[in-house]
PDB file of N, CA and C in Angstrom:
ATOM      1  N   UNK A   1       9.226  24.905 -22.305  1.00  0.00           N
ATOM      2  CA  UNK A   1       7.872  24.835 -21.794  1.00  0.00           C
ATOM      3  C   UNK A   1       7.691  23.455 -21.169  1.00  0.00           C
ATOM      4  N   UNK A   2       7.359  23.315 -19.992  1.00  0.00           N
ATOM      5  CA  UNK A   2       6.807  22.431 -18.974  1.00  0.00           C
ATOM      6  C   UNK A   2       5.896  21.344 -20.168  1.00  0.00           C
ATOM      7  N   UNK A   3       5.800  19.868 -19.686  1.00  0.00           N
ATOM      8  CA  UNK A   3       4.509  19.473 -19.668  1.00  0.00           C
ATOM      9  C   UNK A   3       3.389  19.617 -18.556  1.00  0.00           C
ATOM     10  N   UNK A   4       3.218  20.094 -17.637  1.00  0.00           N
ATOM     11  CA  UNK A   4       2.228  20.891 -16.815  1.00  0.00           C
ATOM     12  C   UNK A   4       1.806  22.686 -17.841  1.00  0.00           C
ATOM     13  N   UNK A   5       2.640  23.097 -18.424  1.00  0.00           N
ATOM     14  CA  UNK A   5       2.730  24.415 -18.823  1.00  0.00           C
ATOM     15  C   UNK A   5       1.541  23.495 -20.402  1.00  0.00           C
ATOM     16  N   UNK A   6       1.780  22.636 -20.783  1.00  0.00           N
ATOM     17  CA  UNK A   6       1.209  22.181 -22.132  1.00  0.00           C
ATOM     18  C   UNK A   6      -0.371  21.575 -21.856  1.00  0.00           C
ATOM     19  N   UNK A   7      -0.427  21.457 -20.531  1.00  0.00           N
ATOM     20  CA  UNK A   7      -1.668  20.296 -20.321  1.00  0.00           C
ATOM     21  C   UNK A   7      -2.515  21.504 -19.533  1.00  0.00           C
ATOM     22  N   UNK A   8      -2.115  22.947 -19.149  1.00  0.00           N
ATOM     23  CA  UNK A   8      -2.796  23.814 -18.389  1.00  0.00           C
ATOM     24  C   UNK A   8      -4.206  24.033 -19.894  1.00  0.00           C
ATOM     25  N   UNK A   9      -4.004  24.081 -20.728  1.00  0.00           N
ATOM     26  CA  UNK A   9      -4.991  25.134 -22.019  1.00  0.00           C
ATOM     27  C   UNK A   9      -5.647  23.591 -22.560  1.00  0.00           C
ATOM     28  N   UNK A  10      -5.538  22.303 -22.081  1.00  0.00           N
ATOM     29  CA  UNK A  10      -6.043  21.494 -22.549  1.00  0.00           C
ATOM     30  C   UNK A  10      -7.385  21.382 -22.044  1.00  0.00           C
ATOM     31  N   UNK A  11      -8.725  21.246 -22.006  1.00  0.00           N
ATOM     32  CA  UNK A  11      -9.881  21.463 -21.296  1.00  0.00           C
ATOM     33  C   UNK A  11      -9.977  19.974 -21.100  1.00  0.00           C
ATOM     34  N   UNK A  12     -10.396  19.598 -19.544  1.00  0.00           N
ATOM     35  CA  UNK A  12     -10.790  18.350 -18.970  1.00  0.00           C
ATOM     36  C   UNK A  12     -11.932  17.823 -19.826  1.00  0.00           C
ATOM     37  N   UNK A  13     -12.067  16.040 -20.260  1.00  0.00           N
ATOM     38  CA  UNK A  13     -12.726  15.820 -21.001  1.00  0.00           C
ATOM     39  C   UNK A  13     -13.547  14.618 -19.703  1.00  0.00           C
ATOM     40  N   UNK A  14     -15.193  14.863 -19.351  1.00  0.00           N
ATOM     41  CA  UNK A  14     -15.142  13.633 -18.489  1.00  0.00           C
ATOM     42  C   UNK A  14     -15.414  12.413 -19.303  1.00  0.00           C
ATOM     43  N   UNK A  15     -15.043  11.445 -18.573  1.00  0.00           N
ATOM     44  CA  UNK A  15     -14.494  10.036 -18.983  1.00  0.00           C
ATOM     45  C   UNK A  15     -15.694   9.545 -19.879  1.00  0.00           C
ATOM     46  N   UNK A  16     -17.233   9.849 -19.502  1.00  0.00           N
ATOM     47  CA  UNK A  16     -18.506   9.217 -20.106  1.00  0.00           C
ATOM     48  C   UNK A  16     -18.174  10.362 -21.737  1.00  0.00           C
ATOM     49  N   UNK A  17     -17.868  10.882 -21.972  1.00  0.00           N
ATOM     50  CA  UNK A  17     -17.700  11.935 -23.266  1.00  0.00           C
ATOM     51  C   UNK A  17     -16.851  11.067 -23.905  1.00  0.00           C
ATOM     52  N   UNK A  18     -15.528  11.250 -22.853  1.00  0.00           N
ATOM     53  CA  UNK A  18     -14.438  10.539 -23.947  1.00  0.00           C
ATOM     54  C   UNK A  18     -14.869   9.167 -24.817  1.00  0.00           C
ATOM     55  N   UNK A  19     -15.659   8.403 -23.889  1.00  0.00           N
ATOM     56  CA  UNK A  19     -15.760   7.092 -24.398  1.00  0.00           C
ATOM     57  C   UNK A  19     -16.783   7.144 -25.758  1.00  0.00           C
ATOM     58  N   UNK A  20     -17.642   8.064 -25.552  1.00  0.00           N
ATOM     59  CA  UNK A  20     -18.651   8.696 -26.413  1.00  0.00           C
ATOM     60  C   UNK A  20     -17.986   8.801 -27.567  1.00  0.00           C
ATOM     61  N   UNK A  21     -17.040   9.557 -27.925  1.00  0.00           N
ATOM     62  CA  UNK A  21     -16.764  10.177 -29.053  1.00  0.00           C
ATOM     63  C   UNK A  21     -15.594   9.158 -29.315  1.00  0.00           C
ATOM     64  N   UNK A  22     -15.037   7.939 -28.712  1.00  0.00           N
ATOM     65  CA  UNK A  22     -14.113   6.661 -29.185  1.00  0.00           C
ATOM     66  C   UNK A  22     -15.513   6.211 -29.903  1.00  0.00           C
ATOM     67  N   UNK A  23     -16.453   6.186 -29.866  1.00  0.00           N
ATOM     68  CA  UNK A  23     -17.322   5.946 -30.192  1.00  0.00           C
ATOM     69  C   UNK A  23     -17.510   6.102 -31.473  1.00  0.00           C
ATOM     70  N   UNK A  24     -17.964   7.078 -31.573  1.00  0.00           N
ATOM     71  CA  UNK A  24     -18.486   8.195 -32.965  1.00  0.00           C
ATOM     72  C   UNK A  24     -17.351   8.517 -33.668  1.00  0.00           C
ATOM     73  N   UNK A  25     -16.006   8.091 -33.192  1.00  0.00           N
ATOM     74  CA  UNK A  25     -14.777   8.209 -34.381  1.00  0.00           C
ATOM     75  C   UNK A  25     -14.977   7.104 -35.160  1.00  0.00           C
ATOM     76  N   UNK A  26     -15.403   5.705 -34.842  1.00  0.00           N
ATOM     77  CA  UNK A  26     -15.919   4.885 -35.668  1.00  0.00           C
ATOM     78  C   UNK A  26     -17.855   4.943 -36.841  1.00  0.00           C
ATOM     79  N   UNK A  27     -17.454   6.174 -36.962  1.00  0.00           N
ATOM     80  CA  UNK A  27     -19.157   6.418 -37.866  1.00  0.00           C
ATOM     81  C   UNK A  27     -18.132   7.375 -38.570  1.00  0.00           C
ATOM     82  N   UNK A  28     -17.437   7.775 -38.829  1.00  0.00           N
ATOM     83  CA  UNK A  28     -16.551   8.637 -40.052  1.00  0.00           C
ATOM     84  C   UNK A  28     -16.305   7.605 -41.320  1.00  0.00           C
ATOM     85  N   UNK A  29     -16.792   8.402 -42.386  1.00  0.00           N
ATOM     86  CA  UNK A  29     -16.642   7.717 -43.714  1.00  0.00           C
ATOM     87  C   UNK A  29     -17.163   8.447 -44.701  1.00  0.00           C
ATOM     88  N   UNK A  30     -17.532   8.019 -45.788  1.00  0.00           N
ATOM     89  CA  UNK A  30     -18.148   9.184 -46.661  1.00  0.00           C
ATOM     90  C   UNK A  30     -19.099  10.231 -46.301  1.00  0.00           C
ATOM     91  N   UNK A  31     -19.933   9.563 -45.837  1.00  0.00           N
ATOM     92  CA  UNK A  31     -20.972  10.839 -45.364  1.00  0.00           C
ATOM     93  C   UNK A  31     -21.074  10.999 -44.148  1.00  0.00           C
ATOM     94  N   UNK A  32     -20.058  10.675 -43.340  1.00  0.00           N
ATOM     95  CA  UNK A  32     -19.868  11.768 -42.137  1.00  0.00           C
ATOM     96  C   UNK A  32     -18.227  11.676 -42.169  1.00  0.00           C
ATOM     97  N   UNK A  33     -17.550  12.922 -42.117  1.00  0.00           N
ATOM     98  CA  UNK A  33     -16.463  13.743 -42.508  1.00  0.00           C
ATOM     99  C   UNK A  33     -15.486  14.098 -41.194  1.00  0.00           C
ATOM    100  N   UNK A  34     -16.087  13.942 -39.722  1.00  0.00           N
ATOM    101  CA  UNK A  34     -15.847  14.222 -38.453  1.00  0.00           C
ATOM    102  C   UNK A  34     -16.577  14.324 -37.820  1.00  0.00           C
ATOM    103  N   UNK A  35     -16.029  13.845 -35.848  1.00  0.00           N
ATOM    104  CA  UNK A  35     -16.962  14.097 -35.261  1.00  0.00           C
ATOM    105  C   UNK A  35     -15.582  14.937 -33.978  1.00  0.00           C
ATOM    106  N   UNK A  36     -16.384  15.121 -33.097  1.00  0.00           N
ATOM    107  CA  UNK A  36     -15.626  16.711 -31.442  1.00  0.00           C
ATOM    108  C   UNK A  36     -16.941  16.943 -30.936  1.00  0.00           C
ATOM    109  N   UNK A  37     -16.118  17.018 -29.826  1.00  0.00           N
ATOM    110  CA  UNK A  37     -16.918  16.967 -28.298  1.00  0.00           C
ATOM    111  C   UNK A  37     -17.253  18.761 -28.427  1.00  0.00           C
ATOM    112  N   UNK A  38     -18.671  19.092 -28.475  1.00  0.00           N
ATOM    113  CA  UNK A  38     -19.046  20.052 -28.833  1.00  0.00           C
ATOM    114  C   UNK A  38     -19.777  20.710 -27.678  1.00  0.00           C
ATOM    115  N   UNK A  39     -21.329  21.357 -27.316  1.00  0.00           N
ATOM    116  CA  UNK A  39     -21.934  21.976 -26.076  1.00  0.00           C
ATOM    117  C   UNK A  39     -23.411  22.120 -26.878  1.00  0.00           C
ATOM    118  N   UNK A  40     -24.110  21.412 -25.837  1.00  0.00           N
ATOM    119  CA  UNK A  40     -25.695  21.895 -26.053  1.00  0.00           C
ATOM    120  C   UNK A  40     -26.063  23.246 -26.597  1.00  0.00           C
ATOM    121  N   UNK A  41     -27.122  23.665 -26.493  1.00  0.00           N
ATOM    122  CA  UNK A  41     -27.967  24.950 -26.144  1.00  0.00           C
ATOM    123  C   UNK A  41     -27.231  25.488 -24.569  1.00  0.00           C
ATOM    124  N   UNK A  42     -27.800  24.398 -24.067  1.00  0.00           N
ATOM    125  CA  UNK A  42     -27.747  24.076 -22.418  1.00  0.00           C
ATOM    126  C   UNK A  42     -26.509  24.845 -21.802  1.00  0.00           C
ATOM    127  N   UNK A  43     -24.960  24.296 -22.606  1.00  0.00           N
ATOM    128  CA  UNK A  43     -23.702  24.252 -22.113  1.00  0.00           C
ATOM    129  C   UNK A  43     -23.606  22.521 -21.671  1.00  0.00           C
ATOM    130  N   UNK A  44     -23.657  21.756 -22.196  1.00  0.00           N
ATOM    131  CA  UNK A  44     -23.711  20.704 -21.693  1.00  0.00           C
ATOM    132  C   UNK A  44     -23.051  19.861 -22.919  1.00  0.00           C
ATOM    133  N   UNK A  45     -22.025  19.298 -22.531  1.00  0.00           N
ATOM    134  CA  UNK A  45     -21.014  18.143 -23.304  1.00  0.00           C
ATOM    135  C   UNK A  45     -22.170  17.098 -24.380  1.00  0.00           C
ATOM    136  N   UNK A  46     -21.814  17.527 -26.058  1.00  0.00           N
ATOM    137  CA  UNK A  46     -22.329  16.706 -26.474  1.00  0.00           C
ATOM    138  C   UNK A  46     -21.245  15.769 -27.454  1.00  0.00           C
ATOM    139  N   UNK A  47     -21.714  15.485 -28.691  1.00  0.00           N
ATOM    140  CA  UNK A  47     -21.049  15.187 -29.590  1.00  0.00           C
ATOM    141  C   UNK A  47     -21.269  15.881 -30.923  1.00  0.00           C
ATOM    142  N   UNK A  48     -20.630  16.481 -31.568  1.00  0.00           N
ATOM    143  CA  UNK A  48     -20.934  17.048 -33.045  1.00  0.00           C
ATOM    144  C   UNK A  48     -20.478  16.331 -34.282  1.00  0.00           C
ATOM    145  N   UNK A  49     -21.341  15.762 -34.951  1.00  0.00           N
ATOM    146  CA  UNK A  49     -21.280  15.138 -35.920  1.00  0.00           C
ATOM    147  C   UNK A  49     -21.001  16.556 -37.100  1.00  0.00           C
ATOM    148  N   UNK A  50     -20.169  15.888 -38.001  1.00  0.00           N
ATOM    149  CA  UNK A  50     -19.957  16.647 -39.474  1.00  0.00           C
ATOM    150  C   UNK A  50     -20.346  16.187 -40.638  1.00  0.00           C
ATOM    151  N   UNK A  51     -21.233  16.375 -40.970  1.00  0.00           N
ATOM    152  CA  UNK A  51     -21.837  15.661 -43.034  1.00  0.00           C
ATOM    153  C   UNK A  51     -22.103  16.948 -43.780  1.00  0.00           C
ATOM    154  N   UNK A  52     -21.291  16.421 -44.921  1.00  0.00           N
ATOM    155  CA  UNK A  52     -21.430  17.173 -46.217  1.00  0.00           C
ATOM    156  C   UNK A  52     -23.560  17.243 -45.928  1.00  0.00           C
ATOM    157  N   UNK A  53     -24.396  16.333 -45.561  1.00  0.00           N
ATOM    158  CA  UNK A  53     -25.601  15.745 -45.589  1.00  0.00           C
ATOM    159  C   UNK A  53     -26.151  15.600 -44.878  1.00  0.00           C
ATOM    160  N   UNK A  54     -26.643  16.610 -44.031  1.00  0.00           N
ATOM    161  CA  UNK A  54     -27.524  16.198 -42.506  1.00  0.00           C
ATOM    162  C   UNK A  54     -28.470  15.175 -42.901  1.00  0.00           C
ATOM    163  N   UNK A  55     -28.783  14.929 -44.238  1.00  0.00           N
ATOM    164  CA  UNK A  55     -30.259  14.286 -44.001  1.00  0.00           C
ATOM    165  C   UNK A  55     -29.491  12.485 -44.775  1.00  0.00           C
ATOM    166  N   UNK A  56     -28.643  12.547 -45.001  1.00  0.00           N
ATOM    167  CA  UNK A  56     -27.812  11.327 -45.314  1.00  0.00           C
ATOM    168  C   UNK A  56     -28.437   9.820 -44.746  1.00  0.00           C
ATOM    169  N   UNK A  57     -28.275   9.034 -45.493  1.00  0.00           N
ATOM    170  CA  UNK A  57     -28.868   7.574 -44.960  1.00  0.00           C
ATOM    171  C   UNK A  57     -28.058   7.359 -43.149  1.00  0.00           C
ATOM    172  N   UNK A  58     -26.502   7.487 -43.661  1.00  0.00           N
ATOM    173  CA  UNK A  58     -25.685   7.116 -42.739  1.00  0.00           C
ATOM    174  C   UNK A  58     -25.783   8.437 -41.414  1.00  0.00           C
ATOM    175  N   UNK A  59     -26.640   9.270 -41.469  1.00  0.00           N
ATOM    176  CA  UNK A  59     -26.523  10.492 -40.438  1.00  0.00           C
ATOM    177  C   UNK A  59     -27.966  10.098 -40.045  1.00  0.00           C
ATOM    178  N   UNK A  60     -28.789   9.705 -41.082  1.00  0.00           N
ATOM    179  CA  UNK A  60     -30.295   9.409 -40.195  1.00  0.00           C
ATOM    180  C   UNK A  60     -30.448   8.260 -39.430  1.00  0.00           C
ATOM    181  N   UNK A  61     -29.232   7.087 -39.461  1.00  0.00           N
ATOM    182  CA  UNK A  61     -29.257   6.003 -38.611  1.00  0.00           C
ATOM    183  C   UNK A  61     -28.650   5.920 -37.395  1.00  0.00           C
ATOM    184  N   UNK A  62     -27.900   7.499 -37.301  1.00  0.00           N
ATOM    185  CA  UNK A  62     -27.132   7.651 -36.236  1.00  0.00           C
ATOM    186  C   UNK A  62     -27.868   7.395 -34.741  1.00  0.00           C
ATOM    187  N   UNK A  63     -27.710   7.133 -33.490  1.00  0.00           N
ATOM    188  CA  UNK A  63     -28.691   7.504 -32.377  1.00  0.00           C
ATOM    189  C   UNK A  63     -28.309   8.892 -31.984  1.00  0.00           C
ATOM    190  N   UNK A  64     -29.404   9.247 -31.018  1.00  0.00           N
ATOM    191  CA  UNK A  64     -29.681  10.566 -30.584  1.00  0.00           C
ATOM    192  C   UNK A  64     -28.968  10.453 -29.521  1.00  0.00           C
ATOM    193  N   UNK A  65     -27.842   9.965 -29.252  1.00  0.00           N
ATOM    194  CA  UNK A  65     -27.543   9.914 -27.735  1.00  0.00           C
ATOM    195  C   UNK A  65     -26.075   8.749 -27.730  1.00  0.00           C
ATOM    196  N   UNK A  66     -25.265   8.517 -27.565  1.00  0.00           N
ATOM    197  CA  UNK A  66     -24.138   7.755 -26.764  1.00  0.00           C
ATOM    198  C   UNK A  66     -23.971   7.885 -25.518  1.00  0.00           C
ATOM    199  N   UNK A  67     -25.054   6.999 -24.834  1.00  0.00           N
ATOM    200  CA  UNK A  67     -25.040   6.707 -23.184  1.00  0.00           C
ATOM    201  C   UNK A  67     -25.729   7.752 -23.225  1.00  0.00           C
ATOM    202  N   UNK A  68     -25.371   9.105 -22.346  1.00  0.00           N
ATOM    203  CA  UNK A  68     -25.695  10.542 -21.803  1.00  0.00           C
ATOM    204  C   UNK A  68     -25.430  11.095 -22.554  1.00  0.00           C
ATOM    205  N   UNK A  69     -24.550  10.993 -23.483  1.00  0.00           N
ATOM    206  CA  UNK A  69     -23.820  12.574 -24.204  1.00  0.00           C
ATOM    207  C   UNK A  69     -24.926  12.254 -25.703  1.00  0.00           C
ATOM    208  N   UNK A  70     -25.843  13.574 -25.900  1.00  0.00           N
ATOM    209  CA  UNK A  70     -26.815  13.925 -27.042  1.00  0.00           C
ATOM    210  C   UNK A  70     -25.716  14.000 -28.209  1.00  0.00           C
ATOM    211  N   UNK A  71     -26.298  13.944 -29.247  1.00  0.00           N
ATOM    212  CA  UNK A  71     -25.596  13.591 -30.901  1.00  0.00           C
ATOM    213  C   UNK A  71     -26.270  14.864 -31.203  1.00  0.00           C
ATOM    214  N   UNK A  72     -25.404  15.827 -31.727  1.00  0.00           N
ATOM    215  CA  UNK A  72     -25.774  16.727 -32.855  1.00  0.00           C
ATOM    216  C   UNK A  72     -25.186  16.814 -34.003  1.00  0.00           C
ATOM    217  N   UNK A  73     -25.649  17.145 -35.312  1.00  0.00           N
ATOM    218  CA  UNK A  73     -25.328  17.361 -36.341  1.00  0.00           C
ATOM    219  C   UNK A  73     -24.889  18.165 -36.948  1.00  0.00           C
ATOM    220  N   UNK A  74     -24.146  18.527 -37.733  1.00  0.00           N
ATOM    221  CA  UNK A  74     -23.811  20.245 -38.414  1.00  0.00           C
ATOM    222  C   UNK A  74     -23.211  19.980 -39.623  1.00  0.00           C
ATOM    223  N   UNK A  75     -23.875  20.971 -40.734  1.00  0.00           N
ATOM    224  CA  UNK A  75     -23.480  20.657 -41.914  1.00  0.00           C
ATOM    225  C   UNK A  75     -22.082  20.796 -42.395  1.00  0.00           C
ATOM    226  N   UNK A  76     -21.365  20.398 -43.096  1.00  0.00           N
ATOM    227  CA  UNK A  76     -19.743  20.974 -43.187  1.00  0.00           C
ATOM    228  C   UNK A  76     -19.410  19.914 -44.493  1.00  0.00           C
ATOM    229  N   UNK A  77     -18.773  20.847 -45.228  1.00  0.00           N
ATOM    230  CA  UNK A  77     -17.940  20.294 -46.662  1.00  0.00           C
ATOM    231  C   UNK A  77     -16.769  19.336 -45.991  1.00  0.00           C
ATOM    232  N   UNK A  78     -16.201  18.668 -47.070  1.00  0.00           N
ATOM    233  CA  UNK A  78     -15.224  17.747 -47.017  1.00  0.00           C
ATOM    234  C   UNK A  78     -13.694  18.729 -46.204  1.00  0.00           C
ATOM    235  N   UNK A  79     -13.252  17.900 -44.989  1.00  0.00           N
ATOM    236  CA  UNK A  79     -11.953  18.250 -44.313  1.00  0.00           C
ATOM    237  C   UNK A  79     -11.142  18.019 -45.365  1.00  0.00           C
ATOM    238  N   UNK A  80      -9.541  18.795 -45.217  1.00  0.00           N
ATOM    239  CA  UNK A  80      -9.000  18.962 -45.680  1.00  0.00           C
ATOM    240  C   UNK A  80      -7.668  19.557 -45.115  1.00  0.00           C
ATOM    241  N   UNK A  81      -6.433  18.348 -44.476  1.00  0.00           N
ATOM    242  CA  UNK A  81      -5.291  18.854 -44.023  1.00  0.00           C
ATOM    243  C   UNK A  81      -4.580  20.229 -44.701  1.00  0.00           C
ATOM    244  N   UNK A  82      -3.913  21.156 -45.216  1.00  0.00           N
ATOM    245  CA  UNK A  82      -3.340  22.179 -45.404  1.00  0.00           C
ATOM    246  C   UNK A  82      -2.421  22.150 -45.206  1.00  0.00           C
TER     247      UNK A  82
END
């Protein structure tokens, strides 16, 4: 298999997202578990935050926004490689 054949199923990330979520990989710790470039209501590139705790000290200080790309939240138990 090609590397063109490996990078076809990869979905384009634009550059203001990427930097977004270099971002929000630094807010992972106890009470937030992960974050991925997720989609509005809209269809529109956001960020998805993961807490055991939507309502968490460290999830309520988050901002609503990195630059353009909106912050959403979603509840989710502790990750776990397999």
């Amino acid at each position: 298999m090609s590397e063109e054949d490996l990078d076809a199923g990869v979905p384009q990330v634009d550059p203001a997202v990427r930097d977004a979520l270099t971002t929000a990989e630094g807010w992972i710790g106890p009470e937030i578990q992960g974050v991925a470039v997720g989609e509005t209501a809209q269809g529109d590139p956001c960020l998805v935050v993961y807490a055991p705790d939507p309502e968490s000290p460290a999830v309520r200080e988050l901002p609503p926004a990195v630059g353009d790309v909106p912050v959403r939240v979603e509840a989710a138990g502790p990750f776990a490689a397999e």
